[in-house]
PDB file of N, CA and C in Angstrom:
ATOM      1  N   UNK A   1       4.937  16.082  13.279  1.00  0.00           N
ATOM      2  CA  UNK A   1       4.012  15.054  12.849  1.00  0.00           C
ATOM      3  C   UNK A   1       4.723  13.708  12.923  1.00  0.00           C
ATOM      4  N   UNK A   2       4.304  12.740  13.306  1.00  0.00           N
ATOM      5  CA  UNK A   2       4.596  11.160  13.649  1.00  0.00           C
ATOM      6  C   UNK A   2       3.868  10.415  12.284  1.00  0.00           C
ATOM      7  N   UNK A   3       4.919   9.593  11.993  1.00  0.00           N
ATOM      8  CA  UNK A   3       4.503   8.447  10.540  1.00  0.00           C
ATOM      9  C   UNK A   3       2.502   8.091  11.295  1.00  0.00           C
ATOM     10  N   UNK A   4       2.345   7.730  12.186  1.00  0.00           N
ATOM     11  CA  UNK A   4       1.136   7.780  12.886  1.00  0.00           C
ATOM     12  C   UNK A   4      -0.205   8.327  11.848  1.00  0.00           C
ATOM     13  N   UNK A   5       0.574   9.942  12.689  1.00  0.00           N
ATOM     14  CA  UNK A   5       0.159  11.530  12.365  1.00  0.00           C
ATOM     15  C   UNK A   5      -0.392  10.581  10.662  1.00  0.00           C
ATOM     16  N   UNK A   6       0.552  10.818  10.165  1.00  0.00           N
ATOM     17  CA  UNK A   6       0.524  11.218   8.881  1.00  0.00           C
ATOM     18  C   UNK A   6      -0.141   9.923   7.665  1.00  0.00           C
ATOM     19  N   UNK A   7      -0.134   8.867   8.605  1.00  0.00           N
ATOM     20  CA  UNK A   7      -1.373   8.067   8.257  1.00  0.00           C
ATOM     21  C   UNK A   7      -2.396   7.863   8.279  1.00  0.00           C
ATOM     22  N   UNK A   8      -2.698   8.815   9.145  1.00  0.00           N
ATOM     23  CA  UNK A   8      -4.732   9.063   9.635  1.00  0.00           C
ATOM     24  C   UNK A   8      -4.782   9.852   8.571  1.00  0.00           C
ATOM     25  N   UNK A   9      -4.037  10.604   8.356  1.00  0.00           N
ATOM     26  CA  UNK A   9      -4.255  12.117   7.584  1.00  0.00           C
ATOM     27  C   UNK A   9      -4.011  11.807   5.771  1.00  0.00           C
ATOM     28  N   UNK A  10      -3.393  10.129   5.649  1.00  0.00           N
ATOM     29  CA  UNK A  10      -3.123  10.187   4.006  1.00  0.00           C
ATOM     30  C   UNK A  10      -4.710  10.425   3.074  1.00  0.00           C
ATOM     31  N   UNK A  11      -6.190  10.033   3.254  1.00  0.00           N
ATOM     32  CA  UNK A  11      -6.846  10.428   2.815  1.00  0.00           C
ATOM     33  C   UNK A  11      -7.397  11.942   2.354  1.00  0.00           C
ATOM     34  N   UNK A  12      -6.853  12.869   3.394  1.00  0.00           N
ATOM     35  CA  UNK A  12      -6.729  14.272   3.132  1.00  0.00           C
ATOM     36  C   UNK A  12      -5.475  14.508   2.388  1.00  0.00           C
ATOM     37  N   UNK A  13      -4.585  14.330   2.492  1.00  0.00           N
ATOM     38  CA  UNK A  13      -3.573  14.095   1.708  1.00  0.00           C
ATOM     39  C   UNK A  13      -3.872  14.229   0.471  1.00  0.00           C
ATOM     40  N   UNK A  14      -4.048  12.785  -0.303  1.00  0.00           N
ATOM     41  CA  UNK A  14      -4.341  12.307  -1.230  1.00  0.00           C
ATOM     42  C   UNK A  14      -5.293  13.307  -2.094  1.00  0.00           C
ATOM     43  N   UNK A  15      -6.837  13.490  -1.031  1.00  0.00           N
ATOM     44  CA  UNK A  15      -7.716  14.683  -1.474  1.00  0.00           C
ATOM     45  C   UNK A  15      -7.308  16.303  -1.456  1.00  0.00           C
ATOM     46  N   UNK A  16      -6.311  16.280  -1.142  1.00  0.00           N
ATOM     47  CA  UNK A  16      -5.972  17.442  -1.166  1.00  0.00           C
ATOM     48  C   UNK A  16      -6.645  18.467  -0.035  1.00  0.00           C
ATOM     49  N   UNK A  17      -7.231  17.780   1.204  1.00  0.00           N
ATOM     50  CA  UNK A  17      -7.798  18.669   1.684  1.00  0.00           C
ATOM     51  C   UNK A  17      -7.167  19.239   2.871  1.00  0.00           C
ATOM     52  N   UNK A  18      -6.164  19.439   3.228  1.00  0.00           N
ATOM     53  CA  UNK A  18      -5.448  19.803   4.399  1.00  0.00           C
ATOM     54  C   UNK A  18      -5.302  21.437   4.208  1.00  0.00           C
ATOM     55  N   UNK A  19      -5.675  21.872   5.440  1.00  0.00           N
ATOM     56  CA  UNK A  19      -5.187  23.257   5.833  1.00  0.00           C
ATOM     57  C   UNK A  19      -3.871  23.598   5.692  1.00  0.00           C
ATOM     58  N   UNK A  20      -3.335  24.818   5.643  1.00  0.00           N
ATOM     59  CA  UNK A  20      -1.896  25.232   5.410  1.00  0.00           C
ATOM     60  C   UNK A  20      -1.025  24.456   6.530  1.00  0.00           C
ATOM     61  N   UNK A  21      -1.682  24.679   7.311  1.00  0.00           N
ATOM     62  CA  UNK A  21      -0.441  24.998   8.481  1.00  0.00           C
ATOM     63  C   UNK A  21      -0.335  23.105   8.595  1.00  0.00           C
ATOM     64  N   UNK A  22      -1.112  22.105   8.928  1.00  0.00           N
ATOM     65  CA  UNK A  22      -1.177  20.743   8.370  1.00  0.00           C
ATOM     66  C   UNK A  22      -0.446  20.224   7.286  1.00  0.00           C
ATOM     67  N   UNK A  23      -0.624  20.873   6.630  1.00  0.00           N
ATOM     68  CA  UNK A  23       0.072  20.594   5.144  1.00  0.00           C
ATOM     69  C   UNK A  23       1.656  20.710   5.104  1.00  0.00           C
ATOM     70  N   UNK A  24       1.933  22.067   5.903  1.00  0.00           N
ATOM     71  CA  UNK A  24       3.223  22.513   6.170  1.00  0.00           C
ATOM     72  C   UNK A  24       4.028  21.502   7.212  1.00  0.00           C
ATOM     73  N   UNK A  25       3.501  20.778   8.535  1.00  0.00           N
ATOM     74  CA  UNK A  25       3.769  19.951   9.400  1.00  0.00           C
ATOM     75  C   UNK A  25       4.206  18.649   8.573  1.00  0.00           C
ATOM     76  N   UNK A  26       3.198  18.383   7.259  1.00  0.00           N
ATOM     77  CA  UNK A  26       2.934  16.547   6.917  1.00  0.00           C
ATOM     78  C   UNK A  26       4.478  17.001   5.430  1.00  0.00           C
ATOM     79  N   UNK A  27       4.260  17.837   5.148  1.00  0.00           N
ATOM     80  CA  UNK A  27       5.780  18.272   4.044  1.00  0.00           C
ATOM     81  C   UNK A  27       7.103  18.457   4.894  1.00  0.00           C
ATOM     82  N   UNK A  28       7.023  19.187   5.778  1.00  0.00           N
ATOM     83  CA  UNK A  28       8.454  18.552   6.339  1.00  0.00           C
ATOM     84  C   UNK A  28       8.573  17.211   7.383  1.00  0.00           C
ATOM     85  N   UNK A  29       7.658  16.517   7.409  1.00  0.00           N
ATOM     86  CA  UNK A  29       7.409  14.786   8.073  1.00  0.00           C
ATOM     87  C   UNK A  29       8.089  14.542   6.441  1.00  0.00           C
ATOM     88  N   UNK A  30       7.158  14.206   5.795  1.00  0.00           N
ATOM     89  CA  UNK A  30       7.587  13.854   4.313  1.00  0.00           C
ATOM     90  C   UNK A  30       8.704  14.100   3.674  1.00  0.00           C
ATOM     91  N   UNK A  31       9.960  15.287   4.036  1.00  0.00           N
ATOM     92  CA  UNK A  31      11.103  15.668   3.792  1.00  0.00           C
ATOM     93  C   UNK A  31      12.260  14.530   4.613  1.00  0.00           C
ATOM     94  N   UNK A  32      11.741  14.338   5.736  1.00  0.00           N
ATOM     95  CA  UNK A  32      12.957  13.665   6.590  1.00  0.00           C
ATOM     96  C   UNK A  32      12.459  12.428   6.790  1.00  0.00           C
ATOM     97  N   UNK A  33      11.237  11.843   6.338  1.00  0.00           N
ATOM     98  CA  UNK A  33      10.812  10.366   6.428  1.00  0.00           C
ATOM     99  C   UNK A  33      10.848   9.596   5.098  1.00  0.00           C
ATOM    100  N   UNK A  34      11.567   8.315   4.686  1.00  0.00           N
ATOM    101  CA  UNK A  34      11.552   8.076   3.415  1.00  0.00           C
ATOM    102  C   UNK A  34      10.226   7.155   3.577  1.00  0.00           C
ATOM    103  N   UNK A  35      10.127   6.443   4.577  1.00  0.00           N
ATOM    104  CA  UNK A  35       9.112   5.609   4.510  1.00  0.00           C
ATOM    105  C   UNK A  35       7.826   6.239   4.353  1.00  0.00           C
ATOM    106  N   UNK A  36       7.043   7.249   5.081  1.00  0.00           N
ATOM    107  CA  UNK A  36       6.232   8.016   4.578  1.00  0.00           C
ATOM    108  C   UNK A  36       5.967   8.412   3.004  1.00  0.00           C
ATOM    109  N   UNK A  37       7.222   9.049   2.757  1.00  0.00           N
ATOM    110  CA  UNK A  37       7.388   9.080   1.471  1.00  0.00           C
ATOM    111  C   UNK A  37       6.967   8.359   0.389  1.00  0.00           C
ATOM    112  N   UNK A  38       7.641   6.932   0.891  1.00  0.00           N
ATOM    113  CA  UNK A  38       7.135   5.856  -0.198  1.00  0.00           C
ATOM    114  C   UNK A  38       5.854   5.710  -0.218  1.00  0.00           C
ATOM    115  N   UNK A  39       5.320   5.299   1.125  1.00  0.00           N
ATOM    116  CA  UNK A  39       4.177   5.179   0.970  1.00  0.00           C
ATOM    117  C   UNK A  39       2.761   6.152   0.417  1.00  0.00           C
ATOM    118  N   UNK A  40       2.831   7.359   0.328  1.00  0.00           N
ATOM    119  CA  UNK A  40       2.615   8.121  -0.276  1.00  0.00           C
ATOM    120  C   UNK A  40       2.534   8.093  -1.541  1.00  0.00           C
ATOM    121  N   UNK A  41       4.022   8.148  -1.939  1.00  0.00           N
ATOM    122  CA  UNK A  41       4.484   7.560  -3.282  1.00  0.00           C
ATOM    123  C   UNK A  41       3.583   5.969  -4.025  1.00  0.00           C
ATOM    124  N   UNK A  42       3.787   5.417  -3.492  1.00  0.00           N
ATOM    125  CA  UNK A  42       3.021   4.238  -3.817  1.00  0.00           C
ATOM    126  C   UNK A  42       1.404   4.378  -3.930  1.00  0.00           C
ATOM    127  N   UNK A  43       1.194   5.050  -3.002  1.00  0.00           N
ATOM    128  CA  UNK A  43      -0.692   5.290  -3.184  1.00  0.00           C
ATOM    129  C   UNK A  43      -0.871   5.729  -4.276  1.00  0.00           C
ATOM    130  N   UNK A  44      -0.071   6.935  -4.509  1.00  0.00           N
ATOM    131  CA  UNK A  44      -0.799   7.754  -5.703  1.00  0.00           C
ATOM    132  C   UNK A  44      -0.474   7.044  -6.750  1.00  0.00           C
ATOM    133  N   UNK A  45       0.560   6.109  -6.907  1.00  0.00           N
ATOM    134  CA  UNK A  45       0.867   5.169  -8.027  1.00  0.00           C
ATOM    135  C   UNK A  45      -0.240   4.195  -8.269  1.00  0.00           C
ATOM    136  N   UNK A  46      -0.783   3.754  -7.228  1.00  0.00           N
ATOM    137  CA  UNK A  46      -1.651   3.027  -7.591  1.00  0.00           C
ATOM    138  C   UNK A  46      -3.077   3.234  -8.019  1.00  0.00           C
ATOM    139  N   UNK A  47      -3.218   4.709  -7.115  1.00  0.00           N
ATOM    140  CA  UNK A  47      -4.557   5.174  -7.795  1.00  0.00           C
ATOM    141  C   UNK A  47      -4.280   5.379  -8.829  1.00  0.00           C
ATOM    142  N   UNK A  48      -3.429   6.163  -9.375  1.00  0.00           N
ATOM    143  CA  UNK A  48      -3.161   6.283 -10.686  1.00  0.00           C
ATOM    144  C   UNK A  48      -3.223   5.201 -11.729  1.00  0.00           C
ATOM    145  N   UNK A  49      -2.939   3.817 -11.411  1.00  0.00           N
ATOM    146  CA  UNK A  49      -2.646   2.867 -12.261  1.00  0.00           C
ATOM    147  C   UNK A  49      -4.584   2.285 -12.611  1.00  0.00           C
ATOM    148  N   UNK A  50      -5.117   2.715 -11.336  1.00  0.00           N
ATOM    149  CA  UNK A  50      -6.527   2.126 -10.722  1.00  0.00           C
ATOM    150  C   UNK A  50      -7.624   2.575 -12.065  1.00  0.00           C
ATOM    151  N   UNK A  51      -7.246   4.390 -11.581  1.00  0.00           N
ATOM    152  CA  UNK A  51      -7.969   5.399 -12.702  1.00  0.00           C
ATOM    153  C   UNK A  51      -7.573   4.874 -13.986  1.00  0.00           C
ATOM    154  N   UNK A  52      -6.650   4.423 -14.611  1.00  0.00           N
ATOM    155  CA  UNK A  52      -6.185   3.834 -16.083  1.00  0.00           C
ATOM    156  C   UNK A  52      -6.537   2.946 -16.731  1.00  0.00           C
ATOM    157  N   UNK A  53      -7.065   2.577 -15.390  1.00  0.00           N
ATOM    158  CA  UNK A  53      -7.996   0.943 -15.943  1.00  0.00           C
ATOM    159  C   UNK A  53      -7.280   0.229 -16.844  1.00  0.00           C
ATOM    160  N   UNK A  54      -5.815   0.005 -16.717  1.00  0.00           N
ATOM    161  CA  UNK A  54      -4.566  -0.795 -17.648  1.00  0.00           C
ATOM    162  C   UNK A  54      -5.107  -2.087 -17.131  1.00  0.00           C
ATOM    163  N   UNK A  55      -3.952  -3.116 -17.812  1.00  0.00           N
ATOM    164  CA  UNK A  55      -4.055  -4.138 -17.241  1.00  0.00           C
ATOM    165  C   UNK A  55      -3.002  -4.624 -17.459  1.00  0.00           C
ATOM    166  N   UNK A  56      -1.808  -4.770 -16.241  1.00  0.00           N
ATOM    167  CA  UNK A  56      -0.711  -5.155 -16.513  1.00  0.00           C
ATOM    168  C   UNK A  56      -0.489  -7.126 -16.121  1.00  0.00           C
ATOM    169  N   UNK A  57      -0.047  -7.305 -17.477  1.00  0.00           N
ATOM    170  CA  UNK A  57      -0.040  -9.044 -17.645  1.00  0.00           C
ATOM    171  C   UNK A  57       1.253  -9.421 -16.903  1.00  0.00           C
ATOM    172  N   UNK A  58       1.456 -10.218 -15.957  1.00  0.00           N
ATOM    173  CA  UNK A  58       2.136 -11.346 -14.920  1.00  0.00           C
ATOM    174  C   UNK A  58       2.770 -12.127 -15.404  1.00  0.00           C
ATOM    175  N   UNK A  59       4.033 -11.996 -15.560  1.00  0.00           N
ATOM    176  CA  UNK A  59       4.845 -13.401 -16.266  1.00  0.00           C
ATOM    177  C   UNK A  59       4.349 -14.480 -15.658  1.00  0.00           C
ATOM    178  N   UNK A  60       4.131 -15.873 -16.045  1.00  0.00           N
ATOM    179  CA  UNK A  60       4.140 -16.856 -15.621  1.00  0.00           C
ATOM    180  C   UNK A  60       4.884 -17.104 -14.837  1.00  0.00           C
ATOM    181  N   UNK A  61       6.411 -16.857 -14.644  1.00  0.00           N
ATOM    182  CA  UNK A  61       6.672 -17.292 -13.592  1.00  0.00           C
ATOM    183  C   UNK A  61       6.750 -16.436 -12.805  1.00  0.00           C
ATOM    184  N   UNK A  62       6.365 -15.135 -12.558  1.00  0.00           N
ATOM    185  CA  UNK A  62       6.111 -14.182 -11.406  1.00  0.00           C
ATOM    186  C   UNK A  62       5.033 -15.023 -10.561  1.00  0.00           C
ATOM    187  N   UNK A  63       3.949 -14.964 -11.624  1.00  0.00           N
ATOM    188  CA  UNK A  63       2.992 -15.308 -10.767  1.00  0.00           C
ATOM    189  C   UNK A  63       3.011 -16.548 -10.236  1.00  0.00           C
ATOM    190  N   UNK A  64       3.736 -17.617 -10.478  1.00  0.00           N
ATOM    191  CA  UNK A  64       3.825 -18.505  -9.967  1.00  0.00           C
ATOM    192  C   UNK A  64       4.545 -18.719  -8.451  1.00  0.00           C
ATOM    193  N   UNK A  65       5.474 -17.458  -8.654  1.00  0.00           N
ATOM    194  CA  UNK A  65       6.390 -17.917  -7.636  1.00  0.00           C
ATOM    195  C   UNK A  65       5.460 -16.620  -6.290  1.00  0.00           C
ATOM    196  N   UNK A  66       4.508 -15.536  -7.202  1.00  0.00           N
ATOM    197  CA  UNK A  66       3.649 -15.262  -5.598  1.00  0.00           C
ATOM    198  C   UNK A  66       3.114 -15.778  -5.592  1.00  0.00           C
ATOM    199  N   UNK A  67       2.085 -16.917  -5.884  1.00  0.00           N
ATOM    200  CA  UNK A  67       0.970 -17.862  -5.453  1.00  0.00           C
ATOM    201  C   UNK A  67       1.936 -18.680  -4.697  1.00  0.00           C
ATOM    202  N   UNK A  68       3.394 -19.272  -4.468  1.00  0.00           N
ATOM    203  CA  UNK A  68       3.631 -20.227  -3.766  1.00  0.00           C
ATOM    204  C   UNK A  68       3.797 -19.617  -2.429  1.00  0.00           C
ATOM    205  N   UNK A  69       4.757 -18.212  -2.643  1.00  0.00           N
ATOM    206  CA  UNK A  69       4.746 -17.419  -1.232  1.00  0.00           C
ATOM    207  C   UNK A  69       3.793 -17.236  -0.671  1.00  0.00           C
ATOM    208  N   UNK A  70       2.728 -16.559  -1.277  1.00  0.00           N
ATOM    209  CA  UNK A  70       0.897 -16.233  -0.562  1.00  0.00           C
ATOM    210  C   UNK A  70       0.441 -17.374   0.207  1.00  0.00           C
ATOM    211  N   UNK A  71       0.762 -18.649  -0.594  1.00  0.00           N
ATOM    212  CA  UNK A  71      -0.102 -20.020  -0.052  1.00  0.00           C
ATOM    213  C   UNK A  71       1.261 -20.276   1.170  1.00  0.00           C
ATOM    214  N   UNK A  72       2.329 -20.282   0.989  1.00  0.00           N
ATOM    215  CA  UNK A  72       3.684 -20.244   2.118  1.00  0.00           C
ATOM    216  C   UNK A  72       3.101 -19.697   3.611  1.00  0.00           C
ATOM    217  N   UNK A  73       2.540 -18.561   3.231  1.00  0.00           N
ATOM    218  CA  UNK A  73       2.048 -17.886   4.236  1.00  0.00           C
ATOM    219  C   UNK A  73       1.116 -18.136   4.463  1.00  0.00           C
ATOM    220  N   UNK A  74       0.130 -18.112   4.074  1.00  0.00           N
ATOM    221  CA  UNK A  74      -1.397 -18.862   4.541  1.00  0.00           C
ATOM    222  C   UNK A  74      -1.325 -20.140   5.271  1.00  0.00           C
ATOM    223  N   UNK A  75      -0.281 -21.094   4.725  1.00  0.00           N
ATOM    224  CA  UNK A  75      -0.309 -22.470   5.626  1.00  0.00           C
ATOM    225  C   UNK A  75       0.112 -21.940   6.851  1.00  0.00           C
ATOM    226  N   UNK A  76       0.514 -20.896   7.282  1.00  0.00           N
ATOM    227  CA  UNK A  76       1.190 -20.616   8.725  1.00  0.00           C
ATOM    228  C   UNK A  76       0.152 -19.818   9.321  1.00  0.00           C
ATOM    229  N   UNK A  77      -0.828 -19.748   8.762  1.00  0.00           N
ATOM    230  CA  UNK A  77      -2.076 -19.034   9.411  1.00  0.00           C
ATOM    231  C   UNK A  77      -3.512 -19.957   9.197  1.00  0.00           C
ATOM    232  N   UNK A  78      -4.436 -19.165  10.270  1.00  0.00           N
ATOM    233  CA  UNK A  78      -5.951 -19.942  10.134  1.00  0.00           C
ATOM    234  C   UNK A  78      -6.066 -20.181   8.469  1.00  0.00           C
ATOM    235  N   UNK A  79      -5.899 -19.037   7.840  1.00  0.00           N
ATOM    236  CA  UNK A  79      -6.728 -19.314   6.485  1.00  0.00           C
ATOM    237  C   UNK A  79      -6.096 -20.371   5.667  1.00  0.00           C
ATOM    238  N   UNK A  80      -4.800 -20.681   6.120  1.00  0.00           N
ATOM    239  CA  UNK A  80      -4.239 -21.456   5.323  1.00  0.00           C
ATOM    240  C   UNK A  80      -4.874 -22.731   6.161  1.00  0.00           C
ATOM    241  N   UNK A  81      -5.177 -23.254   7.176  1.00  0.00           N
ATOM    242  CA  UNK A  81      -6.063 -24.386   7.654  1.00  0.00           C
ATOM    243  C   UNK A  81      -7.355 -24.686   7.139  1.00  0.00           C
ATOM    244  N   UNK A  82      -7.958 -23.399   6.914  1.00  0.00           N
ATOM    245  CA  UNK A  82      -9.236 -23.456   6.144  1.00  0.00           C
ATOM    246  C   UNK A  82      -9.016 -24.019   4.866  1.00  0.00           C
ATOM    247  N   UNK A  83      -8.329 -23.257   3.889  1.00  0.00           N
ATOM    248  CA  UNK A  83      -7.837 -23.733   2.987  1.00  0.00           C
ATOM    249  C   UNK A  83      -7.987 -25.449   2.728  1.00  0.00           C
ATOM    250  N   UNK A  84      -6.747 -25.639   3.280  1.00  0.00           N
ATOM    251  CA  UNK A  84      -6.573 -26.935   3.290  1.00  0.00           C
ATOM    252  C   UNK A  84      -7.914 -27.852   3.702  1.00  0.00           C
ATOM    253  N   UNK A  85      -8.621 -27.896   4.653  1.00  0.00           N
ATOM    254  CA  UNK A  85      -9.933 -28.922   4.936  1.00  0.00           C
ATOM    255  C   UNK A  85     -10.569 -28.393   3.984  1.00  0.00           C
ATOM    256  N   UNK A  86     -11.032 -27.339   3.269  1.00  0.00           N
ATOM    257  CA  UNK A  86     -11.628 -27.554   2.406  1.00  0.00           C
ATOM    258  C   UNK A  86     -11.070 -28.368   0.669  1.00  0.00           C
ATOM    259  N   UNK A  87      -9.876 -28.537   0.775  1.00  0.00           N
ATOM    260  CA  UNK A  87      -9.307 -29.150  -0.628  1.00  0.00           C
ATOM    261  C   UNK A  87      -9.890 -30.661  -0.575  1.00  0.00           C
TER     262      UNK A  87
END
């Protein structure tokens, strides 16, 4: 299975719906890939956090310093042009 593979397939994954022998292919991808891994890892973290309906509060200066990166990046793209003519 190819990181590819195993990204079409994270919704079955996730649902649990994969056949054995699939399942057996995407677990040893998942054994020798960390990046897969994480990402994996990270989904279910977030559904998890999603289903909890928490609400985790943003230091002030976290959030300050991703709104400058986000907008950093946006000025280097269309939306960040849009942006701007509309201010």
């Amino acid at each position: 299975m190819t990181c590819s593979e195993f990204l079409e397939l994270l919704d079955e994954v996730l649902d649990n719906k994969l056949d054995a022998a699939v399942r057996a292919d995407m677990e040893k991808h998942l054994y020798r890939c960390t990046n897969c891994e994480v990402v994996l890892n990270a989904t279910k973290k977030t559904i998890e956090i999603y289903r909890c309906n928490e609400v985790y509060e943003m230091p002030d200066e976290l959030r300050t310093k991703l709104h400058d990166r986000i907008m950093e990046k946006c000025k280097k793209t269309k939306i960040g042009e849009e942006a701007e003519a509309a201010e």
